[in-house]
C-alpha atoms as a PDB file:
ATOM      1  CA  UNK A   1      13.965  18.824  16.532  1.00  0.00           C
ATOM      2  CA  UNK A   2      13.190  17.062  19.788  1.00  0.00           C
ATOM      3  CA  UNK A   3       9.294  18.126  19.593  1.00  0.00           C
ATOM      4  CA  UNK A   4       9.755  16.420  16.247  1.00  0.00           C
ATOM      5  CA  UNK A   5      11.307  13.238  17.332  1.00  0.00           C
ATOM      6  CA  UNK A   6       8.655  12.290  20.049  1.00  0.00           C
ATOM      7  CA  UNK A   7       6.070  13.112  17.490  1.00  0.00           C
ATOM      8  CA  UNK A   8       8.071  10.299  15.032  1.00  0.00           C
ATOM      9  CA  UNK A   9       7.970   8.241  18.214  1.00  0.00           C
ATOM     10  CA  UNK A  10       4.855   8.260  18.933  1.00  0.00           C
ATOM     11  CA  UNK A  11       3.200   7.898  16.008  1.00  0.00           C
ATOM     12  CA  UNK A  12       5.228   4.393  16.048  1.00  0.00           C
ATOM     13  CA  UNK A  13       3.936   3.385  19.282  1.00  0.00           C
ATOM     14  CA  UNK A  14       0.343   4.277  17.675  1.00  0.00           C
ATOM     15  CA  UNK A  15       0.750   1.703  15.039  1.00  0.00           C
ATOM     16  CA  UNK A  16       2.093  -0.828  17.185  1.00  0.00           C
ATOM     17  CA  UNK A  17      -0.841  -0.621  19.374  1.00  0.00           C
ATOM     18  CA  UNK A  18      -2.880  -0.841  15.942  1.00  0.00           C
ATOM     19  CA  UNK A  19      -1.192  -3.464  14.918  1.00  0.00           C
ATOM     20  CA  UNK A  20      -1.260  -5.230  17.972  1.00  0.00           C
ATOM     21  CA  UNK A  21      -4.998  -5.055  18.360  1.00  0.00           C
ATOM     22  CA  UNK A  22      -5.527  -6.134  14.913  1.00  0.00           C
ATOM     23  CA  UNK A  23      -3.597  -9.503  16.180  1.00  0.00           C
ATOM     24  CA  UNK A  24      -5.505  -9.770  18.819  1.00  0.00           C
ATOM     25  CA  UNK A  25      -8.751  -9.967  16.513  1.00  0.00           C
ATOM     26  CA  UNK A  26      -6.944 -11.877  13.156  1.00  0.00           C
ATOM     27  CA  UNK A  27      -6.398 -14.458  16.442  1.00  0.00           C
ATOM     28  CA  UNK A  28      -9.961 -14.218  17.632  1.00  0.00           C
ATOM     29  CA  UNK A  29     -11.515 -14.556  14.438  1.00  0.00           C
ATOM     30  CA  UNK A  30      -8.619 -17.198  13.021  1.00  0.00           C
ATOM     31  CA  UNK A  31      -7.761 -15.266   9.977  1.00  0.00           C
ATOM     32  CA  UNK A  32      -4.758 -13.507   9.652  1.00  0.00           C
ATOM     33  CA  UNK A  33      -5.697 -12.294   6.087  1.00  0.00           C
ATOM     34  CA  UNK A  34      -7.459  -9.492   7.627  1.00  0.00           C
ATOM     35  CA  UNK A  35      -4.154  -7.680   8.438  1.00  0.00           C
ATOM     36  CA  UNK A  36      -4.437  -6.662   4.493  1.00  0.00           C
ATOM     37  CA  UNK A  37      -7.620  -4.918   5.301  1.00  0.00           C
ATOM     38  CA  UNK A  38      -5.580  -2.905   8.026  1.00  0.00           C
ATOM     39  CA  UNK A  39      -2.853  -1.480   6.080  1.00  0.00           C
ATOM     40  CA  UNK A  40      -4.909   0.842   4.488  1.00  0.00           C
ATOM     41  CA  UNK A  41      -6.326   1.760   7.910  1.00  0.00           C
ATOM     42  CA  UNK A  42      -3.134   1.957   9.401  1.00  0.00           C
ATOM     43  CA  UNK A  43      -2.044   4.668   7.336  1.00  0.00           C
ATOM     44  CA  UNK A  44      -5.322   6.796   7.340  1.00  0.00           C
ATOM     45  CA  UNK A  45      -4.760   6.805  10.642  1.00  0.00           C
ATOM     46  CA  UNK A  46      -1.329   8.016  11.080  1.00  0.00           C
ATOM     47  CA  UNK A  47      -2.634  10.383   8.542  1.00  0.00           C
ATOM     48  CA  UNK A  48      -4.891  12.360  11.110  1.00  0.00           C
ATOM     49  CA  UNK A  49      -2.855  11.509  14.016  1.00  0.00           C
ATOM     50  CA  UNK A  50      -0.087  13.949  11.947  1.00  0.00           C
ATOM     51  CA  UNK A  51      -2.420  16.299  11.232  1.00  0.00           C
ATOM     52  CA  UNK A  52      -3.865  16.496  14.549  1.00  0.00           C
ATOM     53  CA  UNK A  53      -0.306  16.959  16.054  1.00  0.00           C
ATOM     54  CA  UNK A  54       1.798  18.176  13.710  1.00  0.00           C
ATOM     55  CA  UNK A  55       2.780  21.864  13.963  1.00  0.00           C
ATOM     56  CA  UNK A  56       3.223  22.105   9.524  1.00  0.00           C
ATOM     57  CA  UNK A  57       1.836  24.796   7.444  1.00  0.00           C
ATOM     58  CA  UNK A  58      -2.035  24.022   8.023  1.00  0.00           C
ATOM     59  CA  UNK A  59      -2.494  23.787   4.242  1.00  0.00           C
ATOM     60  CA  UNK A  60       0.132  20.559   3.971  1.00  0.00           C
ATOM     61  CA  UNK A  61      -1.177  19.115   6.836  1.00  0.00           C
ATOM     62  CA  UNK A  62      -4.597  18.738   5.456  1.00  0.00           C
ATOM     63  CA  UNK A  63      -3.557  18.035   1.734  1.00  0.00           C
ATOM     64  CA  UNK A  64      -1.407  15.076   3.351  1.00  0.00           C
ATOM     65  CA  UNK A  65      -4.006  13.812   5.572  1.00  0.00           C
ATOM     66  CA  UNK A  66      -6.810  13.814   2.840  1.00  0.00           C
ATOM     67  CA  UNK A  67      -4.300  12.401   0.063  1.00  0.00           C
ATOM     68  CA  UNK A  68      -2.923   9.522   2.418  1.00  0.00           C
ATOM     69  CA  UNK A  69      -6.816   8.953   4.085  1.00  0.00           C
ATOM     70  CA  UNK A  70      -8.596   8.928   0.306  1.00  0.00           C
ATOM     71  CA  UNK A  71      -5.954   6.021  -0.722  1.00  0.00           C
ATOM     72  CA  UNK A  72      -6.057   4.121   2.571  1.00  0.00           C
ATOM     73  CA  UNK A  73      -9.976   4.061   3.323  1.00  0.00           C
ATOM     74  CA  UNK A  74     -10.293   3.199  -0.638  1.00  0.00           C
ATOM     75  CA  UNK A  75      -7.748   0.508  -0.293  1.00  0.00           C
ATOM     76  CA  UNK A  76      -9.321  -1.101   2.976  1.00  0.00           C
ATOM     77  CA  UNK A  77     -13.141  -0.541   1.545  1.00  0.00           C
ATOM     78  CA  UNK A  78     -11.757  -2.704  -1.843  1.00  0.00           C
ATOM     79  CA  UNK A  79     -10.037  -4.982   0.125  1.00  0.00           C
ATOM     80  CA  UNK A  80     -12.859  -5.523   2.767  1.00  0.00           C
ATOM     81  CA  UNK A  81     -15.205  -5.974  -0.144  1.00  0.00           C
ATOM     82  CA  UNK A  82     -13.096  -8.707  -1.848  1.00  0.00           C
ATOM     83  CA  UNK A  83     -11.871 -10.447   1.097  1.00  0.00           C
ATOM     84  CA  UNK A  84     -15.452 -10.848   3.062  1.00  0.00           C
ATOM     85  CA  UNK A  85     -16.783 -14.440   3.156  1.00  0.00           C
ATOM     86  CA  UNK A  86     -13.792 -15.553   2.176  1.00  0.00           C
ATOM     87  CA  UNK A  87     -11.480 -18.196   3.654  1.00  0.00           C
ATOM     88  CA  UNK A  88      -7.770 -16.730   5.232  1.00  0.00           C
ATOM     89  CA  UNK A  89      -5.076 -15.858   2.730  1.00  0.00           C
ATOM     90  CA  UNK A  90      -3.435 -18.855   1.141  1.00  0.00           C
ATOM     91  CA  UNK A  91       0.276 -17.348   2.326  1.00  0.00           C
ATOM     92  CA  UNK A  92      -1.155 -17.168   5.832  1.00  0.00           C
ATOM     93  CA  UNK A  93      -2.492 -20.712   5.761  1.00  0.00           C
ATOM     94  CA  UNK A  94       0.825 -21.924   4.831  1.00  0.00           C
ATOM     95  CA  UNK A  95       2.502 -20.206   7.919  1.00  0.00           C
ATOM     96  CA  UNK A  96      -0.230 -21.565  10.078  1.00  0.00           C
ATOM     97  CA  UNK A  97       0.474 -25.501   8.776  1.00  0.00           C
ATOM     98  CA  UNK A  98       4.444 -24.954   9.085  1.00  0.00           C
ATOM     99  CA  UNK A  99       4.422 -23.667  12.525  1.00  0.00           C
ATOM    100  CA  UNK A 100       1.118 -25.190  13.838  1.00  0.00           C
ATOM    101  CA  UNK A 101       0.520 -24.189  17.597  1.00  0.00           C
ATOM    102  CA  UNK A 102       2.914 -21.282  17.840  1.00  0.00           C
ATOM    103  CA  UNK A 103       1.556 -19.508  14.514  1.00  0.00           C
ATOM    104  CA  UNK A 104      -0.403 -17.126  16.890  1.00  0.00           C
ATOM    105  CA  UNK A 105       2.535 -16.130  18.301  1.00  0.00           C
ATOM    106  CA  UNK A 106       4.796 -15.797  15.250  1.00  0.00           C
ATOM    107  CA  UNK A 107       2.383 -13.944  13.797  1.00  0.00           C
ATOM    108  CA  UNK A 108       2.651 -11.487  16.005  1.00  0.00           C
ATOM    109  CA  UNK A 109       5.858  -9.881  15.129  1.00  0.00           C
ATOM    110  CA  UNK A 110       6.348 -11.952  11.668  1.00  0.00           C
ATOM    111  CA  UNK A 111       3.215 -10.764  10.473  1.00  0.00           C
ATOM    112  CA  UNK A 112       1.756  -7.961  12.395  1.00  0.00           C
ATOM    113  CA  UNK A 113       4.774  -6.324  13.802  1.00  0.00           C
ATOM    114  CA  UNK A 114       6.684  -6.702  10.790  1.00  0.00           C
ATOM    115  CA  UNK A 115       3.665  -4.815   9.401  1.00  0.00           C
ATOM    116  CA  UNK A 116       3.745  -2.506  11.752  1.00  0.00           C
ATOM    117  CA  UNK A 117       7.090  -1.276  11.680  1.00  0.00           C
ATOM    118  CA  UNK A 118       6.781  -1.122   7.742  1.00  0.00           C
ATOM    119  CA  UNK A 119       4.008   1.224   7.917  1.00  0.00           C
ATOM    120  CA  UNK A 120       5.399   3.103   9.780  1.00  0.00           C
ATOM    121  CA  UNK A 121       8.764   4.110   7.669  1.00  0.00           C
ATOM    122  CA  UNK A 122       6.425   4.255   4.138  1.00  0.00           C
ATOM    123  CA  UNK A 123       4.257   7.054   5.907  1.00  0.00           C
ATOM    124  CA  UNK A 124       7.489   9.180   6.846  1.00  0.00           C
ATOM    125  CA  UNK A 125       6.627  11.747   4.372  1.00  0.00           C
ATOM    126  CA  UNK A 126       3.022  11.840   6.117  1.00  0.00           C
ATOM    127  CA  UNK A 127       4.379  12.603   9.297  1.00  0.00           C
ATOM    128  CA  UNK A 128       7.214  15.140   7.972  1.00  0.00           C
ATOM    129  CA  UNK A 129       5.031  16.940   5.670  1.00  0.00           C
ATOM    130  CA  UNK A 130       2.307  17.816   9.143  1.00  0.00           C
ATOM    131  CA  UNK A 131       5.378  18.295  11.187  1.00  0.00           C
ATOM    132  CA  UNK A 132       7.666  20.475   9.549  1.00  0.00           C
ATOM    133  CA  UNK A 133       6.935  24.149   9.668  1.00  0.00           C
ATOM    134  CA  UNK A 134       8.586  25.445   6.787  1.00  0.00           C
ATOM    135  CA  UNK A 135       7.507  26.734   4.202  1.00  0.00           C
ATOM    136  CA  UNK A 136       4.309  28.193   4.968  1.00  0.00           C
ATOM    137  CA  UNK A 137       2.912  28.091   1.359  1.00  0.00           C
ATOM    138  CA  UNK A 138       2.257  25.781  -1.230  1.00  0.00           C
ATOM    139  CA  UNK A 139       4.848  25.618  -3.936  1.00  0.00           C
ATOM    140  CA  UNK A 140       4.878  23.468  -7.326  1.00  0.00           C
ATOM    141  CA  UNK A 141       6.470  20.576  -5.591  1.00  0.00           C
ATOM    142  CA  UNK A 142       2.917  20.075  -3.774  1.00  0.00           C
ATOM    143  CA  UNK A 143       0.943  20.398  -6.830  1.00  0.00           C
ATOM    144  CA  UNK A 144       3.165  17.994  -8.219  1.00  0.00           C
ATOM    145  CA  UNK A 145       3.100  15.289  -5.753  1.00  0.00           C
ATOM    146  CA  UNK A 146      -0.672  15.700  -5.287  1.00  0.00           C
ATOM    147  CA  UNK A 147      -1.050  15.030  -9.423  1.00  0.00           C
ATOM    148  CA  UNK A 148       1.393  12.130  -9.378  1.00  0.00           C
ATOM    149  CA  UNK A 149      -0.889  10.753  -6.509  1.00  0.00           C
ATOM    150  CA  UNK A 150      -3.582  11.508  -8.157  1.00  0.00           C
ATOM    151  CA  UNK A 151      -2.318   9.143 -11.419  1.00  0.00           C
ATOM    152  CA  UNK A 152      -1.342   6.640  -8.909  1.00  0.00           C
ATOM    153  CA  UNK A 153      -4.947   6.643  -7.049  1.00  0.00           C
ATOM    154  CA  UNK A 154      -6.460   6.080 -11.013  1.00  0.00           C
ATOM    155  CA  UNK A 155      -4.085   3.283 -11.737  1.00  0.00           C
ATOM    156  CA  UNK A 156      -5.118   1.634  -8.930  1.00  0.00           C
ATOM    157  CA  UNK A 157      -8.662   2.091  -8.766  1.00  0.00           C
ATOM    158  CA  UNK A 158      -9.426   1.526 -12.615  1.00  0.00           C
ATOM    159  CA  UNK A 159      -7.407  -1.352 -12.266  1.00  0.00           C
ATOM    160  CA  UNK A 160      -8.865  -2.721  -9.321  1.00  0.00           C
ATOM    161  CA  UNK A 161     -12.367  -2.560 -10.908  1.00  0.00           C
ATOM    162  CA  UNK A 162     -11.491  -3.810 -14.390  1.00  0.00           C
ATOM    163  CA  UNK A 163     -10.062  -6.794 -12.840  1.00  0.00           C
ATOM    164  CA  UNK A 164     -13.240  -7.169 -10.796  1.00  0.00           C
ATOM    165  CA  UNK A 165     -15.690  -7.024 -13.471  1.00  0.00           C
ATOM    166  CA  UNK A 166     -12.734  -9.793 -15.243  1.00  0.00           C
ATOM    167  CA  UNK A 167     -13.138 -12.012 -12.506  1.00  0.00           C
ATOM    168  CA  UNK A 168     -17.343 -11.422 -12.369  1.00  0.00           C
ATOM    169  CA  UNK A 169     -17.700 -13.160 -16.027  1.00  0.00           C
ATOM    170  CA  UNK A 170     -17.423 -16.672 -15.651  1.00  0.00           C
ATOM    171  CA  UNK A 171     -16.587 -17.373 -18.844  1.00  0.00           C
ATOM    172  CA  UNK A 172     -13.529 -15.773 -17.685  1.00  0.00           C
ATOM    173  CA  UNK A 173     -12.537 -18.371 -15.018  1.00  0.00           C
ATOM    174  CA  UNK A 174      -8.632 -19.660 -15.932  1.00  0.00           C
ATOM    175  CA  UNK A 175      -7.997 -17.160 -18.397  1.00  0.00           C
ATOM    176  CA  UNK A 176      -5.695 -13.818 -17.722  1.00  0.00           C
ATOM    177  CA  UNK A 177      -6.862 -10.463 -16.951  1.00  0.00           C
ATOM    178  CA  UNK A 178      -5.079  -8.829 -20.789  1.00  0.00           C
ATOM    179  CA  UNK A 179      -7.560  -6.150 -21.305  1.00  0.00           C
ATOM    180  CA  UNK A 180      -8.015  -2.113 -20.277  1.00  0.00           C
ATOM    181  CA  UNK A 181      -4.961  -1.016 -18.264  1.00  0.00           C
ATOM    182  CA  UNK A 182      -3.471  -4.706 -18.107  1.00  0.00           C
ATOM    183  CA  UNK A 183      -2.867  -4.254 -21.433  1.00  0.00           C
ATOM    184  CA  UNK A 184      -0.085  -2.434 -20.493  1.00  0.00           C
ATOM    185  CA  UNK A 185       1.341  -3.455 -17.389  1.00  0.00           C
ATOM    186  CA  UNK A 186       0.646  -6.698 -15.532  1.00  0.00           C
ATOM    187  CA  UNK A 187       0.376  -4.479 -12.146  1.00  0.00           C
ATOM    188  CA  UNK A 188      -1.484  -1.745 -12.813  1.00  0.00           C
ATOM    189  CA  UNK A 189      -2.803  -1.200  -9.520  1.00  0.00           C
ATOM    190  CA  UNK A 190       0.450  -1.781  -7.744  1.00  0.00           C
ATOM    191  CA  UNK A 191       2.241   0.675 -10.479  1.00  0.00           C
ATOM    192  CA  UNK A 192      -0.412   3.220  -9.020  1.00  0.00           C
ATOM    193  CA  UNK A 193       0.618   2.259  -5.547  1.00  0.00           C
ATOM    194  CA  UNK A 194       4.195   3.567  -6.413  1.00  0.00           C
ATOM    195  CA  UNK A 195       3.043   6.281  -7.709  1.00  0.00           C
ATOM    196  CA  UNK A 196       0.990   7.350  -4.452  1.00  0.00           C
ATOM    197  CA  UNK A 197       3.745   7.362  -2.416  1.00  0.00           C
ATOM    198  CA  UNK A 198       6.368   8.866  -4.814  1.00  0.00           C
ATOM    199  CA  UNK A 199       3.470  11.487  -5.207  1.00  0.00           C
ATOM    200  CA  UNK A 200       3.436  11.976  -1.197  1.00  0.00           C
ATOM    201  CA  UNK A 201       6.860  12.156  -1.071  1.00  0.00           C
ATOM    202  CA  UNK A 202       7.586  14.935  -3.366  1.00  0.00           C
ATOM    203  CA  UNK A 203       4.852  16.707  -1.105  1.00  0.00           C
ATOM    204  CA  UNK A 204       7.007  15.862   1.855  1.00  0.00           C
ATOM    205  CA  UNK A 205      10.000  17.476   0.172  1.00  0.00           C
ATOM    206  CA  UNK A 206       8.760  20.609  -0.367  1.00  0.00           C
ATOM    207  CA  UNK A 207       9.927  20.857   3.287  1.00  0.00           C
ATOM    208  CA  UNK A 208      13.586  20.967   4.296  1.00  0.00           C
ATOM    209  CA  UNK A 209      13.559  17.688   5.977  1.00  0.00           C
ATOM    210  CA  UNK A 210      11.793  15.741   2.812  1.00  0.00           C
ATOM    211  CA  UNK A 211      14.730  14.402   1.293  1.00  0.00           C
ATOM    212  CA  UNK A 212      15.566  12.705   4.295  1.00  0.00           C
ATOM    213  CA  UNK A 213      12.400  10.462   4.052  1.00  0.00           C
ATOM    214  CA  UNK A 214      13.460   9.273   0.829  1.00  0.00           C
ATOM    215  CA  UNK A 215      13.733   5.613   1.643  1.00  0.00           C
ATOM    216  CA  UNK A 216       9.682   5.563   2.294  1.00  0.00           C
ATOM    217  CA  UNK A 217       9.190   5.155  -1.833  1.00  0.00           C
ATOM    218  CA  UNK A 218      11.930   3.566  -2.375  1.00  0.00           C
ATOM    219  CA  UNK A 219      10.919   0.305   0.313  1.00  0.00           C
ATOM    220  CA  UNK A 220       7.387   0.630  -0.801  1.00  0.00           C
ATOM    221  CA  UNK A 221       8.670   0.194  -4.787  1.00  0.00           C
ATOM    222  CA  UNK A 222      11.026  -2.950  -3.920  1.00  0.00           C
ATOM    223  CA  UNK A 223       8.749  -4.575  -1.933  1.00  0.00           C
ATOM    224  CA  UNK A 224       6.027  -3.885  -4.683  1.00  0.00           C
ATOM    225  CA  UNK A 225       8.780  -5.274  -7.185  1.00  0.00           C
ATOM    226  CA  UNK A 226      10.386  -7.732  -5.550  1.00  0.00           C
ATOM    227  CA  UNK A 227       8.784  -9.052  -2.421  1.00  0.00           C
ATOM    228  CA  UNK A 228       5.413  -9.263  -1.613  1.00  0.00           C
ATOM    229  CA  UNK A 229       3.684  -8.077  -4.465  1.00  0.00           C
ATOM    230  CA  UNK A 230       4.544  -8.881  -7.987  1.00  0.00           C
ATOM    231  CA  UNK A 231       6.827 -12.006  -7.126  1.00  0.00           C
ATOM    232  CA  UNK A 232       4.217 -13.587  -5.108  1.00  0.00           C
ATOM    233  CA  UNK A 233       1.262 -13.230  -7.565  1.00  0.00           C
ATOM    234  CA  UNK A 234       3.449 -14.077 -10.536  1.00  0.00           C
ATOM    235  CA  UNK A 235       4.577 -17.236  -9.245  1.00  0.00           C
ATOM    236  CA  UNK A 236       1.082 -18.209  -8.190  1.00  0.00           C
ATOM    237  CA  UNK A 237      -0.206 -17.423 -11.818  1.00  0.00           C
ATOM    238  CA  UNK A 238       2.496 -19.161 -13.750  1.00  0.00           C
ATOM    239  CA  UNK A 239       1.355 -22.329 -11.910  1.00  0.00           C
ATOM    240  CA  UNK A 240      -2.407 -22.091 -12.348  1.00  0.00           C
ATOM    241  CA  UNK A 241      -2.903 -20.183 -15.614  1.00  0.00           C
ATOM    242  CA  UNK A 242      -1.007 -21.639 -18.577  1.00  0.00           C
ATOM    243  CA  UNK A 243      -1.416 -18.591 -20.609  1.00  0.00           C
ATOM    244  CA  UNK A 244       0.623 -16.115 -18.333  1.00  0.00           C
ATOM    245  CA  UNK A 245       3.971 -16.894 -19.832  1.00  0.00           C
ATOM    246  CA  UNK A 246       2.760 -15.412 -23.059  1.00  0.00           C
ATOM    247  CA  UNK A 247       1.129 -12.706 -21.293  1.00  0.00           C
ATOM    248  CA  UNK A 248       4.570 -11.844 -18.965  1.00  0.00           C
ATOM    249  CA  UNK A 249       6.313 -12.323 -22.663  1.00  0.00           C
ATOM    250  CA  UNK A 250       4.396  -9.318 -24.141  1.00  0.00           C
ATOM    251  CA  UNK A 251       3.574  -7.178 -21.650  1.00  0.00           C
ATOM    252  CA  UNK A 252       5.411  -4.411 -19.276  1.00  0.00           C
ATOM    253  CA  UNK A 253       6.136  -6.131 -15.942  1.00  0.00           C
ATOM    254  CA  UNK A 254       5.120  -2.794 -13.978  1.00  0.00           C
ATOM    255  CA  UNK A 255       5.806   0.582 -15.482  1.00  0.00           C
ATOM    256  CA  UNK A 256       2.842   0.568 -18.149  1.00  0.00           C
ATOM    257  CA  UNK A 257       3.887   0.595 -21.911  1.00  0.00           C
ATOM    258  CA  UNK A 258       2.949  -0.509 -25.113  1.00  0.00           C
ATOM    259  CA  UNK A 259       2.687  -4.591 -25.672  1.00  0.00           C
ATOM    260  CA  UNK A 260       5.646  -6.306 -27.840  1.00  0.00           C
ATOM    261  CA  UNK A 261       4.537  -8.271 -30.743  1.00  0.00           C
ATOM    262  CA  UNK A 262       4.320 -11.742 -31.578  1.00  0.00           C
END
C-alpha cells in the first residue's frame, strides 16, 4: 500500500513539473492556448510513467498505457494541427485583458495547475490498473473497457474529422455542423471522450482497488457536461450562429440518439 502511495505521489509531482514547464513556454511564446495541446500529452505520459513503474499484471500495464497513449497523442496531434498559426484561445485572451500584468502569474495555478491537478485524478484508473498486482489475467471487464474505449476513440475521431472537412467548405462559413455523427448528438467527440475514460475505468476495476477510482469518469463527464466543454461552446454558438437554437431543439445534447421532429 505504501509502495503504492509514493507511486500516486509521484506521478503527481510528474505532472506538476509538466505542467509547470508548459507555463513556462505558454509564457514565452504568449499563448496560453497551447495548454490544450498538453492535456493529451500529459496523460500519455503518465501513461508510460505507470507502466514503467507500476508492479500490475504486465498484460494491463501495457493495454493501459497503449489505450491512454493512442487517445492522448491523437488528441494533441488534432489539436496541434488545428490550433497552429492560430491566435491564443479566445477564453485565455479574456483572462489576460481582466487581469492584465499578473495573468502570467494567475495562470499558473488557475490555468496550468488547475490543469495539472485535474489530470492527474482523471488518469487514476491509469495509474491503478499498472500498479495493482491482482489479478494476473485478463478477464471480461478488460475486454470490455478496451471496446467501450474503443467506441469512444471512433466518436471522437470521426467526429473530429467530419467537423473538419465542415469547416474546410466555405460555403459552410455561419452555418451548423448537422450532418454524419452530429446528426445525433451535438458533442460527438466529447460523448467519445466519456466514453474513453468510462472504458479505462472498467479496465481499472478489474483490479480490487478500481472502484475506488470511480470519481476519475465521473469529473471528466461533468466537466464535459457542465463546465468547460459543452456549456462553453454552446453559449459561444447561440451568439454567433442563429440557427443553433433549432439545431439544440432537435438534437441529443450529448448521448447520441435519433433527431425529434419538427
Amino acid at each position: 500500500m505504501a509502495e503504492t502511495l509514493a507511486l500516486h505521489g509521484f506521478m503527481l509531482f510528474v505532472t506538476l513539473v509538466l505542467m509547470f514547464s508548459v507555463w513556462l513556454l505558454a509564457t514565452a511564446l504568449r499563448n496560453v492556448g497551447i495548454v490544450d495541446i498538453f492535456w493529451g500529452l500529459g496523460f500519455t505520459l503518465i501513461a508510460i510513467f505507470s507502466w514503467a513503474l507500476g508492479d500490475g499484471y504486465a498484460g494491463r500495464r501495457l493495454l493501459v498505457a497503449a489505450l491512454t497513449s493512442i487517445w492522448g497523442l491523437r488528441l494533441a496531434s488534432y489539436l496541434f494541427w488545428r490550433n497552429w498559426g492560430q491566435e491564443e484561445d479566445y477564453r485565455y485572451q479574456a483572462m489576460r485583458r481582466r487581469h492584465g500584468p499578473r495573468f502570467p502569474v494567475v495562470s499558473l495555478y488557475t490555468v496550468f495547475g488547475l490543469q495539472g491537478v485535474l489530470m492527474w485524478i482523471v488518469s487514476l484508473p491509469v495509474q491503478v490498473a499498472a500498479m495493482v498486482r491482482d489479478p494476473t489475467h485478463l478477464t471480461w471487464l478488460d475486454a470490455a473497457g478496451a471496446t467501450l474505449w474503443a467506441i469512444g476513440l471512433l466518436f471522437e475521431s470521426v467526429g473530429d474529422w467530419q467537423l473538419a472537412q465542415f469547416k474546410s467548405n466555405p460555403r459552410n462559413r455561419g452555418h451548423v455542423m448537422d450532418r454524419g455523427l452530429w446528426r445525433y448528438t451535438r458533442h460527438p467527440n466529447y460523448f467519445g471522450d466519456a466514453c474513453v475514460w468510462w472504458g479505462l475505468f472498467l479496465i481499472a476495476l478489474t483490479t480490487p482497488a478500481g472502484i475506488w477510482v470511480a470519481a476519475s469518469p465521473m469529473l471528466m463527464t461533468f466537466l464535459l457536461v457542465r463546465v468547460s466543454g459543452v456549456p462553453l461552446l454552446e453559449r459561444r454558438l447561440t451568439k454567433s450562429r442563429p440557427e443553433y437554437a433549432d439545431y439544440v431543439r432537435r438534437t441529443s445534447a450529448f448521448v447520441p440518439w435519433f433527431r425529434k421532429r419538427g
